[in-house]
N, C-alpha and C. Protein backbone atom coordinates (compact mmCIF):
# COMPACT_ATOMS: atom_id res chain seq x y z
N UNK A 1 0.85 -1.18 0.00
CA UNK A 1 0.00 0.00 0.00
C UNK A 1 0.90 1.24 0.00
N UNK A 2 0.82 2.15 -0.72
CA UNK A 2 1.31 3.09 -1.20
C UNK A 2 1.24 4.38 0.09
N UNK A 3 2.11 4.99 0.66
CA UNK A 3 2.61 5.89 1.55
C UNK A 3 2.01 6.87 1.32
N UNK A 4 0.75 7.59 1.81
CA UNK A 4 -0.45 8.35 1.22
C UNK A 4 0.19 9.49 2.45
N UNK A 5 0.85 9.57 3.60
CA UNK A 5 1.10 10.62 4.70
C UNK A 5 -0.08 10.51 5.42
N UNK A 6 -1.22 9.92 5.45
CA UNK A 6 -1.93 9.88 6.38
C UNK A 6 -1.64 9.31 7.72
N UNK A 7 -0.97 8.23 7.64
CA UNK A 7 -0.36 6.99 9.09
C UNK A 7 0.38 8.43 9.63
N UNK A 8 1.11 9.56 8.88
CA UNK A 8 2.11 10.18 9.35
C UNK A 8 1.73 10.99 10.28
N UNK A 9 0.82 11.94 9.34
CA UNK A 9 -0.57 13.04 9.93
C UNK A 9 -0.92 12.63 11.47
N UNK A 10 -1.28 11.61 11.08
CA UNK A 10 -2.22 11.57 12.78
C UNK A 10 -1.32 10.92 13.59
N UNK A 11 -0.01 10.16 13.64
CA UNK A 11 0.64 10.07 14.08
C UNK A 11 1.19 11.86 15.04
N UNK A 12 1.42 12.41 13.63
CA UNK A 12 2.00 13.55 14.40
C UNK A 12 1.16 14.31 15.26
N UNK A 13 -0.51 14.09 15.16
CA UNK A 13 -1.57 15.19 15.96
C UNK A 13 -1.44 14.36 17.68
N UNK A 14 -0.22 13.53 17.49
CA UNK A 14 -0.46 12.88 18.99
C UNK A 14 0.67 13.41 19.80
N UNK A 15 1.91 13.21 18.81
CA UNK A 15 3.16 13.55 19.49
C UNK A 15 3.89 14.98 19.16
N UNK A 16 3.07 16.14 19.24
CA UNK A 16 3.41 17.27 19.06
C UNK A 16 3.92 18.14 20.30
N UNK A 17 4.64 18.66 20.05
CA UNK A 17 6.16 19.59 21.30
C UNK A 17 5.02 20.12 22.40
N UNK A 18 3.63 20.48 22.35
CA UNK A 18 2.49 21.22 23.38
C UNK A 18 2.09 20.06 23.54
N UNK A 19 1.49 18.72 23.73
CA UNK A 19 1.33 17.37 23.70
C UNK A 19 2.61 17.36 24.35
N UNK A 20 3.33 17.25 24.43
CA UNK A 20 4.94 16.43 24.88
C UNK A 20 4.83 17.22 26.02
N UNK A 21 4.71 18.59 26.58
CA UNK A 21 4.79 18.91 27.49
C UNK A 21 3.41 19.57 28.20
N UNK A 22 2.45 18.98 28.11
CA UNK A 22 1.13 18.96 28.68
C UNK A 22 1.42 17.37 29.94
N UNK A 23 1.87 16.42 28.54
CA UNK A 23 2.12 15.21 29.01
C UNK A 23 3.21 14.85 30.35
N UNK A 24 4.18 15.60 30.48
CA UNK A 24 5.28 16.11 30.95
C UNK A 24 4.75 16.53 32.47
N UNK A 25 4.21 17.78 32.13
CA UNK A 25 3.12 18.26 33.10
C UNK A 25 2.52 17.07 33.88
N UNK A 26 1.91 16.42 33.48
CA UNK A 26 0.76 15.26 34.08
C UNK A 26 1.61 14.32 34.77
N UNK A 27 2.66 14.37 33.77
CA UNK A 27 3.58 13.23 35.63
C UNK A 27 4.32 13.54 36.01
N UNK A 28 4.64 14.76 36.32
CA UNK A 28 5.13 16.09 37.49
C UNK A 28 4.13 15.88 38.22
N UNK A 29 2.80 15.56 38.22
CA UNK A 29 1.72 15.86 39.26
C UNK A 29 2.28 14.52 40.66
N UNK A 30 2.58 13.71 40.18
CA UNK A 30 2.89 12.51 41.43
C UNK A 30 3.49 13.11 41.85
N UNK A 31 4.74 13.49 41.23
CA UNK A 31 5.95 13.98 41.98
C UNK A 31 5.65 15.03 42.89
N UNK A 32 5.41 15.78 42.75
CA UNK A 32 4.81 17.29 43.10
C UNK A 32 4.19 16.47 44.53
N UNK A 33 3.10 16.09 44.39
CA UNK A 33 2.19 15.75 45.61
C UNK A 33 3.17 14.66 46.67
N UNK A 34 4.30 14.22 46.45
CA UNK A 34 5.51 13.64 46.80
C UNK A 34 6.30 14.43 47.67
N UNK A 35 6.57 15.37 47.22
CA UNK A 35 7.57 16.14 47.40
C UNK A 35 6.91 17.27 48.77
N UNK A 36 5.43 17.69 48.44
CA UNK A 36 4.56 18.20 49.39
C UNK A 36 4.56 17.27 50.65
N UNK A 37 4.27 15.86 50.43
CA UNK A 37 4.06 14.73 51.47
C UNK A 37 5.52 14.65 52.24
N UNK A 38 6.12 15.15 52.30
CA UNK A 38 7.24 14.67 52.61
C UNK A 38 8.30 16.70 52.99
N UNK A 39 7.40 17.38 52.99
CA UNK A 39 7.89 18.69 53.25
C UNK A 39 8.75 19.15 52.68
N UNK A 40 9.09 19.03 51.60
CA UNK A 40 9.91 19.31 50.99
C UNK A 40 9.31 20.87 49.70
N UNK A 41 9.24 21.84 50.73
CA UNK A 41 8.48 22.64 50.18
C UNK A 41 9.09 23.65 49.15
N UNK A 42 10.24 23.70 49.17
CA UNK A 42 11.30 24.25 48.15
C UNK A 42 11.40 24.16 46.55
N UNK A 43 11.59 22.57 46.27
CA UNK A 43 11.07 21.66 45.38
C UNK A 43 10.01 21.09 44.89
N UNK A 44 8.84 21.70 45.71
CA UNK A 44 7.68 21.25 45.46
C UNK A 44 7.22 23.14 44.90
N UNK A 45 7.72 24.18 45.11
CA UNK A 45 7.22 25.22 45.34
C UNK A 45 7.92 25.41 43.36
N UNK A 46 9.10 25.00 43.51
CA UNK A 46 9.59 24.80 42.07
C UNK A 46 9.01 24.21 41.11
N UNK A 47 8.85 23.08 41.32
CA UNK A 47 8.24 22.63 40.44
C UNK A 47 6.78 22.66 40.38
N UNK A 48 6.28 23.42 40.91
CA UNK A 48 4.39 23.89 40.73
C UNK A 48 4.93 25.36 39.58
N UNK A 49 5.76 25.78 39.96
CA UNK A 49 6.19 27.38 38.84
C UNK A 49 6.59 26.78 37.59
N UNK A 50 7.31 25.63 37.84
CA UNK A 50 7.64 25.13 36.25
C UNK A 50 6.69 24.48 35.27
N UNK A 51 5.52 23.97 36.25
CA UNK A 51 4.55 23.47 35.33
C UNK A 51 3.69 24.61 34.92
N UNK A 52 3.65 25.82 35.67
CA UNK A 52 2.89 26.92 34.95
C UNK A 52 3.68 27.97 33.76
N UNK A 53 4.90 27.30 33.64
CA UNK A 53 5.80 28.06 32.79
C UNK A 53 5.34 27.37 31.72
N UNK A 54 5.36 25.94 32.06
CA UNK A 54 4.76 24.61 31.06
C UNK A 54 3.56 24.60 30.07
N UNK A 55 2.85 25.03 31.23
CA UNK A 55 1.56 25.17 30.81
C UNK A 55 0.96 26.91 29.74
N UNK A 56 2.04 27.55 29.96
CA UNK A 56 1.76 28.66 28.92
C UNK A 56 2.58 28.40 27.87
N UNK A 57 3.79 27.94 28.14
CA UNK A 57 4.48 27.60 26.79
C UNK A 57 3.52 26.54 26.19
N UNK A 58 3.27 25.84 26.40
CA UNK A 58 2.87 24.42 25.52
C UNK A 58 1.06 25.36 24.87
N UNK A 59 0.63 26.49 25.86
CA UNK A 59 -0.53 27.05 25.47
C UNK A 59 -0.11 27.63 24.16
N UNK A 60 0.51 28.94 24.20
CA UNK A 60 1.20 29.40 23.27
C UNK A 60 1.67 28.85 21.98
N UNK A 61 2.54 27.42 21.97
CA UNK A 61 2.91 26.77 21.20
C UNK A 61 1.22 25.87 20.48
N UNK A 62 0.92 25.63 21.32
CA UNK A 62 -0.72 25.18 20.64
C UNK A 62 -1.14 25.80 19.49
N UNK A 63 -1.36 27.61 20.28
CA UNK A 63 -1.81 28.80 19.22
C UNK A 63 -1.44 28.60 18.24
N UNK A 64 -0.06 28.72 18.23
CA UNK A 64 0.77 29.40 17.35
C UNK A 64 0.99 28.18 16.12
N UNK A 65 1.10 26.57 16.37
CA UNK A 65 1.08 25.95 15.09
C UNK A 65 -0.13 25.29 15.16
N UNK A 66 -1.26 25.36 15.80
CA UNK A 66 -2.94 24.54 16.12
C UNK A 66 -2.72 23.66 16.78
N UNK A 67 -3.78 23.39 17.68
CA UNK A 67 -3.73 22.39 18.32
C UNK A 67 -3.92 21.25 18.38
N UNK A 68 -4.18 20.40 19.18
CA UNK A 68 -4.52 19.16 18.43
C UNK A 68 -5.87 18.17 19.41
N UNK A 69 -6.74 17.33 19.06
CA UNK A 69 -7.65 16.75 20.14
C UNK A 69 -6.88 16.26 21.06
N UNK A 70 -6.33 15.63 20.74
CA UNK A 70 -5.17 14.92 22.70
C UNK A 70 -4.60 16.15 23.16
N UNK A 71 -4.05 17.27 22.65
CA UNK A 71 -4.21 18.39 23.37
C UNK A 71 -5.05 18.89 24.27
N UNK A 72 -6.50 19.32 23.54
CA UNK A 72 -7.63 19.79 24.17
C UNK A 72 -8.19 19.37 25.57
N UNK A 73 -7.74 17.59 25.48
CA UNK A 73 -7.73 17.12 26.75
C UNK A 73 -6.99 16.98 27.44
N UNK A 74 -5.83 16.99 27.18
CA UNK A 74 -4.33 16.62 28.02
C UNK A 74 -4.03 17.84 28.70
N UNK A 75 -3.88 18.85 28.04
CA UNK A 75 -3.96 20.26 29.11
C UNK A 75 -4.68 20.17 29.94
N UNK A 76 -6.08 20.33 29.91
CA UNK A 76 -6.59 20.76 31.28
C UNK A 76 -6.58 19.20 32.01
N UNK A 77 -6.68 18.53 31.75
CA UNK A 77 -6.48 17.32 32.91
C UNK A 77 -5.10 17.30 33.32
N UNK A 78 -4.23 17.93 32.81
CA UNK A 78 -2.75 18.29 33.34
C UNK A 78 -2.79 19.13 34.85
N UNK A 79 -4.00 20.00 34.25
CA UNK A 79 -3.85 21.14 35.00
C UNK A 79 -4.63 21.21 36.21
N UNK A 80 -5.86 20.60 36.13
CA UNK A 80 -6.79 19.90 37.10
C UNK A 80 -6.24 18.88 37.81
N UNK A 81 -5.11 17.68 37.41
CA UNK A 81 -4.77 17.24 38.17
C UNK A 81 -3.64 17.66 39.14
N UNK A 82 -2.60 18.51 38.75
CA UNK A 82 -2.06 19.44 39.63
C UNK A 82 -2.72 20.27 40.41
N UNK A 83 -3.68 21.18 40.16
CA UNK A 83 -4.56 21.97 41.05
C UNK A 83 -4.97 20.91 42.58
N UNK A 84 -5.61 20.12 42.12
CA UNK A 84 -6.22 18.95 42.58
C UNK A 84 -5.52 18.53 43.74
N UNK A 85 -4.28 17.89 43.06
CA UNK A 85 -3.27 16.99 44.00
C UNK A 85 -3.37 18.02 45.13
N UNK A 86 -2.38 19.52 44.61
CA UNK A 86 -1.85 20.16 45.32
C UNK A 86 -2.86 20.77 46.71
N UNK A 87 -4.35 21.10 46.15
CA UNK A 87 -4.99 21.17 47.28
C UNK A 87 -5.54 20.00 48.33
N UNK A 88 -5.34 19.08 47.43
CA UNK A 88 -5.80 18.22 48.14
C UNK A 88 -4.80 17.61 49.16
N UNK A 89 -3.14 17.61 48.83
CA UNK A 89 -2.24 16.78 49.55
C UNK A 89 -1.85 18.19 50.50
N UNK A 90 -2.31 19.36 50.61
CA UNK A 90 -2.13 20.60 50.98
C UNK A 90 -2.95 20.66 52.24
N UNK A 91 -4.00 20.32 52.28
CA UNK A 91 -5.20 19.72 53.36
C UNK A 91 -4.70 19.03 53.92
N UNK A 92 -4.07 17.69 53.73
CA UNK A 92 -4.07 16.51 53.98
C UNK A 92 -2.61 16.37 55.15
N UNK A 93 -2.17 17.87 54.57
CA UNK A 93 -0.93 18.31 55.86
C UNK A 93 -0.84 19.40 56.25
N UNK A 94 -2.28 19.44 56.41
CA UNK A 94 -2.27 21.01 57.21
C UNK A 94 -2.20 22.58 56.85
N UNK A 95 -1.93 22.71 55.80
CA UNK A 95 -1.22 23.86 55.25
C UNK A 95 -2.75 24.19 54.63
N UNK A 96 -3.67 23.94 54.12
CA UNK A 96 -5.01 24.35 53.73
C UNK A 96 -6.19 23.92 54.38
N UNK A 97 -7.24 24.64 54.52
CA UNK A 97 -8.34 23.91 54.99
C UNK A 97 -8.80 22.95 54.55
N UNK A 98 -9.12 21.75 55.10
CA UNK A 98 -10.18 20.51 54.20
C UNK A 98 -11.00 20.81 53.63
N UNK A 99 -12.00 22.04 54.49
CA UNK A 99 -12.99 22.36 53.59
C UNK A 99 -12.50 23.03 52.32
N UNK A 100 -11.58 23.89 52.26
CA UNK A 100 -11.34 24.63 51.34
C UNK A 100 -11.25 23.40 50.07
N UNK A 101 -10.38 22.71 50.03
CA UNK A 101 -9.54 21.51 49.09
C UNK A 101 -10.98 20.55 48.74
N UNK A 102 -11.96 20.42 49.96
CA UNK A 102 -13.37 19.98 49.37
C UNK A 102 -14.15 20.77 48.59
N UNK A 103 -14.16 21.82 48.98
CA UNK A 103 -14.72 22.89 47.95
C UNK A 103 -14.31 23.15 46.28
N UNK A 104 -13.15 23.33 46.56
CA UNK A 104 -12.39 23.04 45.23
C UNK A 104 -12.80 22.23 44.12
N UNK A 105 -12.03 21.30 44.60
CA UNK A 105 -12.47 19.40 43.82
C UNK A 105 -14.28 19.63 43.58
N UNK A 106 -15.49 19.67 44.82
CA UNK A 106 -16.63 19.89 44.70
C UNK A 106 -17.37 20.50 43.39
N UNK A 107 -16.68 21.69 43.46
CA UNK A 107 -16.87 22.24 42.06
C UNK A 107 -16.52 22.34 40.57
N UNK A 108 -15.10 21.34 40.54
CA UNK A 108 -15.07 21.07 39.60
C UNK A 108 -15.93 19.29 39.09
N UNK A 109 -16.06 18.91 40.12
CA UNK A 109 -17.11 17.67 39.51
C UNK A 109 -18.47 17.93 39.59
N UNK A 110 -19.01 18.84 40.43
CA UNK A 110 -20.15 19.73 39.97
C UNK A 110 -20.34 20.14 38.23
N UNK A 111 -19.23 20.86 37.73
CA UNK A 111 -18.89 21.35 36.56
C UNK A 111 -19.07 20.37 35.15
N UNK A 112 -17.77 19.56 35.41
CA UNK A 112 -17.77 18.55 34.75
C UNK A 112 -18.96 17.28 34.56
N UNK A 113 -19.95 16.98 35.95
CA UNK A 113 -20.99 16.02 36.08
C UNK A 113 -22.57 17.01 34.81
N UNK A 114 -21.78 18.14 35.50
CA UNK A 114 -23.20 18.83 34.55
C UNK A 114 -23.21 18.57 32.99
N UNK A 115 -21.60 18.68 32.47
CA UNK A 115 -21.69 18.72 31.43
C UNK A 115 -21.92 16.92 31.04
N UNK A 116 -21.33 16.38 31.62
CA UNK A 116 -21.98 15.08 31.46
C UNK A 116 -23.61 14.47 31.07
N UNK A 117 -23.68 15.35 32.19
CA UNK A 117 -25.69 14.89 32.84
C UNK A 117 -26.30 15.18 31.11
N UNK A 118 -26.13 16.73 30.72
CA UNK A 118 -26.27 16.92 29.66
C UNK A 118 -25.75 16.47 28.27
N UNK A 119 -25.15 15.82 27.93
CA UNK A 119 -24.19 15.27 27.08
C UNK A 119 -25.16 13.74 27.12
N UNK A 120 -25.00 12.88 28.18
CA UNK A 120 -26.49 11.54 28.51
C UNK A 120 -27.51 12.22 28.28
N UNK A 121 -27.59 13.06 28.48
CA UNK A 121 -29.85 13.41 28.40
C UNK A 121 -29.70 14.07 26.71
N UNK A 122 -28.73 14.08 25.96
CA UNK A 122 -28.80 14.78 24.48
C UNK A 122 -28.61 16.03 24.56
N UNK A 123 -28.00 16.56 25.16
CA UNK A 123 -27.92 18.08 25.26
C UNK A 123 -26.47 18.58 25.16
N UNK A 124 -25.78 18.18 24.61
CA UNK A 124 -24.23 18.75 24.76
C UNK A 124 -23.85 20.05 24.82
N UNK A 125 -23.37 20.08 25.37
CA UNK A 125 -22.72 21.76 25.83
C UNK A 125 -21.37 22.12 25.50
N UNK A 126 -21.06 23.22 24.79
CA UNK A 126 -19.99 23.53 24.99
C UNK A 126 -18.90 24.15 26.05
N UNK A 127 -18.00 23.91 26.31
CA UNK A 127 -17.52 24.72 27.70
C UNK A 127 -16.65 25.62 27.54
N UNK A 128 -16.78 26.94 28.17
CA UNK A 128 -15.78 28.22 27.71
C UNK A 128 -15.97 28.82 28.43
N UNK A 129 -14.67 28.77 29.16
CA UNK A 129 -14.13 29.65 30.59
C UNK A 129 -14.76 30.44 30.56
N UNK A 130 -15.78 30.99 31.97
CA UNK A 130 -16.40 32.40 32.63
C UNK A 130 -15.08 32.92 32.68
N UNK A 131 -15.45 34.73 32.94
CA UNK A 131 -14.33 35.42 32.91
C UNK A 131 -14.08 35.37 35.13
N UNK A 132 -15.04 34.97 35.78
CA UNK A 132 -15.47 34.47 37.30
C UNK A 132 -14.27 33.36 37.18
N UNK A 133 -15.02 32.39 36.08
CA UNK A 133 -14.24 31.29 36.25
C UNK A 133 -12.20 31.31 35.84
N UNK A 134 -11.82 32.45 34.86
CA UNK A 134 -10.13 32.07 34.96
C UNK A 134 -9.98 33.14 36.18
N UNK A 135 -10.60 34.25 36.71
CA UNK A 135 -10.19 34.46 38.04
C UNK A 135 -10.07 33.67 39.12
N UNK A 136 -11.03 32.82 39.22
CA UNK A 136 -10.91 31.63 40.25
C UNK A 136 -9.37 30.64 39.97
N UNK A 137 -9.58 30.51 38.90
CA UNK A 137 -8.25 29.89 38.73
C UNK A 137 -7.34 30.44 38.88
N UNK A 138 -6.97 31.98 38.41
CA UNK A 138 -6.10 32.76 39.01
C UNK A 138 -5.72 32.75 40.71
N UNK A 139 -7.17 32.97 41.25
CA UNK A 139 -6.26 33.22 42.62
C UNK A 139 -6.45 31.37 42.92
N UNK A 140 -6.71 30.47 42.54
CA UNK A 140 -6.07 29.20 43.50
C UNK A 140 -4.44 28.83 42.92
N UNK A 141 -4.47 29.09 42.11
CA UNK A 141 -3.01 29.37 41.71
C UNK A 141 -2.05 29.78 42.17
N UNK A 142 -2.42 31.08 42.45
CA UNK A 142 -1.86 32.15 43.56
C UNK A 142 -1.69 31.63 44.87
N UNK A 143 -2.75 31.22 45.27
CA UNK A 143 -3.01 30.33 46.59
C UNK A 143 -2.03 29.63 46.75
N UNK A 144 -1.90 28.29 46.62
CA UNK A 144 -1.03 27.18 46.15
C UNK A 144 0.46 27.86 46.06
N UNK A 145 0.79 28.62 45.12
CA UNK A 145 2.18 29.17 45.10
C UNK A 145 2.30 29.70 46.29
N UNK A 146 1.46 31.07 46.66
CA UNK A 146 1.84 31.25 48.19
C UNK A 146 2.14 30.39 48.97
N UNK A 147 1.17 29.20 49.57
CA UNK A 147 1.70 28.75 50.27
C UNK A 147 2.52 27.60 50.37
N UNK A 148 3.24 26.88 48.92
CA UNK A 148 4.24 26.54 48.99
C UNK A 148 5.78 27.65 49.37
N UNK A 149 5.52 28.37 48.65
CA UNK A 149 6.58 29.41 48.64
C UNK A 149 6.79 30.07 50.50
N UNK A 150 5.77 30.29 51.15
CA UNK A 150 6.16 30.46 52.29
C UNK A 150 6.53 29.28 53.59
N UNK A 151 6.12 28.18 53.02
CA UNK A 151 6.78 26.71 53.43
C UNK A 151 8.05 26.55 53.43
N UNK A 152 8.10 27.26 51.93
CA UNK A 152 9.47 26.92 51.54
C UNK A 152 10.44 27.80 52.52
N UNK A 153 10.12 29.23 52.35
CA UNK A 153 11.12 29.96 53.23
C UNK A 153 11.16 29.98 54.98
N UNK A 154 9.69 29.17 55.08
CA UNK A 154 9.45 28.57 56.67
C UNK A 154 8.98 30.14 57.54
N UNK A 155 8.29 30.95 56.13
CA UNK A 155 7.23 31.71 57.20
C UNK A 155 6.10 31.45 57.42
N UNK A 156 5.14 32.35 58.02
CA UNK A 156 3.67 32.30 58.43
C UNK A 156 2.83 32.92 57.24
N UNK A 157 3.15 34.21 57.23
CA UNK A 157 1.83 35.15 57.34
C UNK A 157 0.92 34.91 57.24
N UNK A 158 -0.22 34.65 58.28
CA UNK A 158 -1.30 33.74 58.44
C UNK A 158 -1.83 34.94 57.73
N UNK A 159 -2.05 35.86 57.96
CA UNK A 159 -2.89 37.16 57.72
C UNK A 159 -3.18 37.06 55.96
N UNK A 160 -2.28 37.28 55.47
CA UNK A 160 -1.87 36.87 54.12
C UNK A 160 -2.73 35.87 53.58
N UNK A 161 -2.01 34.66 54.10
CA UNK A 161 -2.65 33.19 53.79
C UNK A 161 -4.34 32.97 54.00
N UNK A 162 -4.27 33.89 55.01
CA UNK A 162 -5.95 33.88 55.52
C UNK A 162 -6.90 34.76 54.52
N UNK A 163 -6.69 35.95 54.06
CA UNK A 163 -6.95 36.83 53.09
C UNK A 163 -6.90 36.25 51.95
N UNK A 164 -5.83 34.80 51.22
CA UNK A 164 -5.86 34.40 49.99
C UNK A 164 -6.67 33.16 50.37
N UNK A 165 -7.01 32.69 51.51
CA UNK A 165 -8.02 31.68 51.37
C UNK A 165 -9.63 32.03 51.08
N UNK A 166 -9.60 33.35 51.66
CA UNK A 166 -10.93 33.71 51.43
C UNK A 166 -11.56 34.68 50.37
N UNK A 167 -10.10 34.47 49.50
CA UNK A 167 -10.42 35.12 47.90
C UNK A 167 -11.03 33.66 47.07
N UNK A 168 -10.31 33.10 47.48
CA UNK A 168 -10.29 32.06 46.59
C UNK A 168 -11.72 30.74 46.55
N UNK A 169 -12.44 31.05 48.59
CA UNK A 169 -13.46 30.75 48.55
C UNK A 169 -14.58 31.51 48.05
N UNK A 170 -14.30 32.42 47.94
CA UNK A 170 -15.65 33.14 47.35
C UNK A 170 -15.64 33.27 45.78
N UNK A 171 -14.23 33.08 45.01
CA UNK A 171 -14.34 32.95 43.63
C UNK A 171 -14.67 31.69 43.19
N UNK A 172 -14.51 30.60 43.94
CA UNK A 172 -14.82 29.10 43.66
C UNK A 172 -16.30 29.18 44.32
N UNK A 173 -17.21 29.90 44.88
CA UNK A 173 -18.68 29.73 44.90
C UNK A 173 -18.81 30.56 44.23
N UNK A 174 -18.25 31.83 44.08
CA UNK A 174 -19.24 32.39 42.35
C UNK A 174 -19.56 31.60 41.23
N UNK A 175 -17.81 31.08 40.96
CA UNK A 175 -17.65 30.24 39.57
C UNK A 175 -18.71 29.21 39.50
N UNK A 176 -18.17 28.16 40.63
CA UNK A 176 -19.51 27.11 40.83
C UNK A 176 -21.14 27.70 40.27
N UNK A 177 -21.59 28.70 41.11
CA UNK A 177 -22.70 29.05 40.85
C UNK A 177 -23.29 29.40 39.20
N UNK A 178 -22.14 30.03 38.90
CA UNK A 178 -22.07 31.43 37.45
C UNK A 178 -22.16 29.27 36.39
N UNK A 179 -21.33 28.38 36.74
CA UNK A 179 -21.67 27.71 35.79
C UNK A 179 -22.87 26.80 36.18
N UNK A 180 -23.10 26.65 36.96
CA UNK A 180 -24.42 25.66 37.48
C UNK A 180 -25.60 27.02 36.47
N UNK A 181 -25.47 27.61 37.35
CA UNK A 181 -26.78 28.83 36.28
C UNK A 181 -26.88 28.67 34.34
N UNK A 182 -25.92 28.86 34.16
CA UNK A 182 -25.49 28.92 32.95
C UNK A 182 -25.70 27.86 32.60
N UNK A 183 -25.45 26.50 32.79
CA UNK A 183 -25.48 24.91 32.39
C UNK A 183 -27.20 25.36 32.37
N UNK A 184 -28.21 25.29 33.73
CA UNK A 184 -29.68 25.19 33.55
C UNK A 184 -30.04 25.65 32.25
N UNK A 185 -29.52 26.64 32.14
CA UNK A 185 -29.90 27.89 30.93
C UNK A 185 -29.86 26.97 29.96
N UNK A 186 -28.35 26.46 29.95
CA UNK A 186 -28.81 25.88 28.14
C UNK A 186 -29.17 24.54 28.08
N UNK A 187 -29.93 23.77 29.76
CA UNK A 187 -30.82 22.62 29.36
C UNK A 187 -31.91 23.02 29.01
C-alpha cells in the first residue's frame, strides 16, 4: 500500500512539542504531591512554577502551530490534576483547609458532572471559561504558590494566607454558581 502521509498526519496530531509537554506536566503531578508529602516545600514550590511556565508555553505553542484533540484534553487534565493533588495533599498536611480543598475538587465535579448529565440526556454543551471562572483559577493558583513558597522559606503570614483563602473561597462559589446557572440555561 502506497505511503499516502496519512499513518504520518495523525501520528504527528499525537506527538506534538504542546502534547509532549502537557504530558510532561501530568507526571510532574505525582511527583509534586511527593515532594509536598514529605515537606519538601522548596522543590515542590519549584516545580508547581515550572509546570505553569509549562503550561503557557505548551498554550502558546498550541496557538501558534494549532492544536490538536489529545491536546484539548491533556492540558486541562494536566492542570486539574495538579490543582487537585496540590490542594488536596495541601489539606491533607495542614497547610489548607479541608474544607477549602473539598470545595475546590466539589466544584469542579459539579462542573464537569453537569456537562456530562447533559451530554447523557442529548444536550451537549460547549464549555468556555467564565471570565469568574479564569479568576478563580487565578487566585487558586496564587493560593497554592503562596503557600508553597512560604513553606518553603518557613514563614507564616497567616494574615496573608488567611486573606488568599478567602479570595479564593468566594471565587470558587461564584464560579460554581455562574456555571451551574449557565449549564440550567442551556438545558
Amino acid at each position: 500500500m502506497p505511503d499516502t502521509g496519512l499513518a504520518r498526519a495523525q501520528g504527528a496530531g499525537i506527538f506534538t512539542l504542546p502534547n509532549i509537554i502537557s504530558f510532561a506536566r501530568l507526571c510532574a503531578v505525582p511527583v509534586a504531591i511527593w515532594l509536598v508529602l514529605h515537606h519538601q516545600f522548596g522543590g515542590a514550590f519549584t516545580l508547581f512554577i515550572l509546570a505553569g511556565i509549562s503550561d503557557a508555553l505548551d498554550g502558546w505553542l498550541a496557538r501558534r502551530r494549532g492544536g490538536t484533540a489529545l491536546g484539548a484534553i491533556l492540558d486541562p487534565l494536566a492542570d486539574k490534576a495538579l490543582m487537585i493533588g496540590m490542594y488536596v495533599t495541601l489539606a491533607a498536611i495542614s497547610q489548607l483547609p479541608d474544607w477549602l480543598a473539598i470545595l475546590v475538587v466539589f466544584r469542579d465535579l459539579v462542573i464537569v458532572g453537569g456537562v456530562l448529565l447533559l451530554w447523557v440526556a442529548s444536550h451537549p454543551t460547549a464549555i468556555s471559561p467564565l471570565l469568574v471562572s479564569k479568576l478563580n483559577t487565578t487566585l487558586q493558583i496564587a493560593l497554592v504558590a503562596l503557600v508553597l513558597g512560604l513553606d518553603s522559606l518557613g514563614a507564616s503570614l497567616d494574615i496573608l494566607r488567611d486573606v488568599a483563602i478567602a479570595l479564593v473561597t468566594a471565587s470558587t462559589l461564584l464560579s460554581g454558581a455562574a456555571y451551574v446557572i449557565r449549564t440550567a440555561r442551556a438545558a
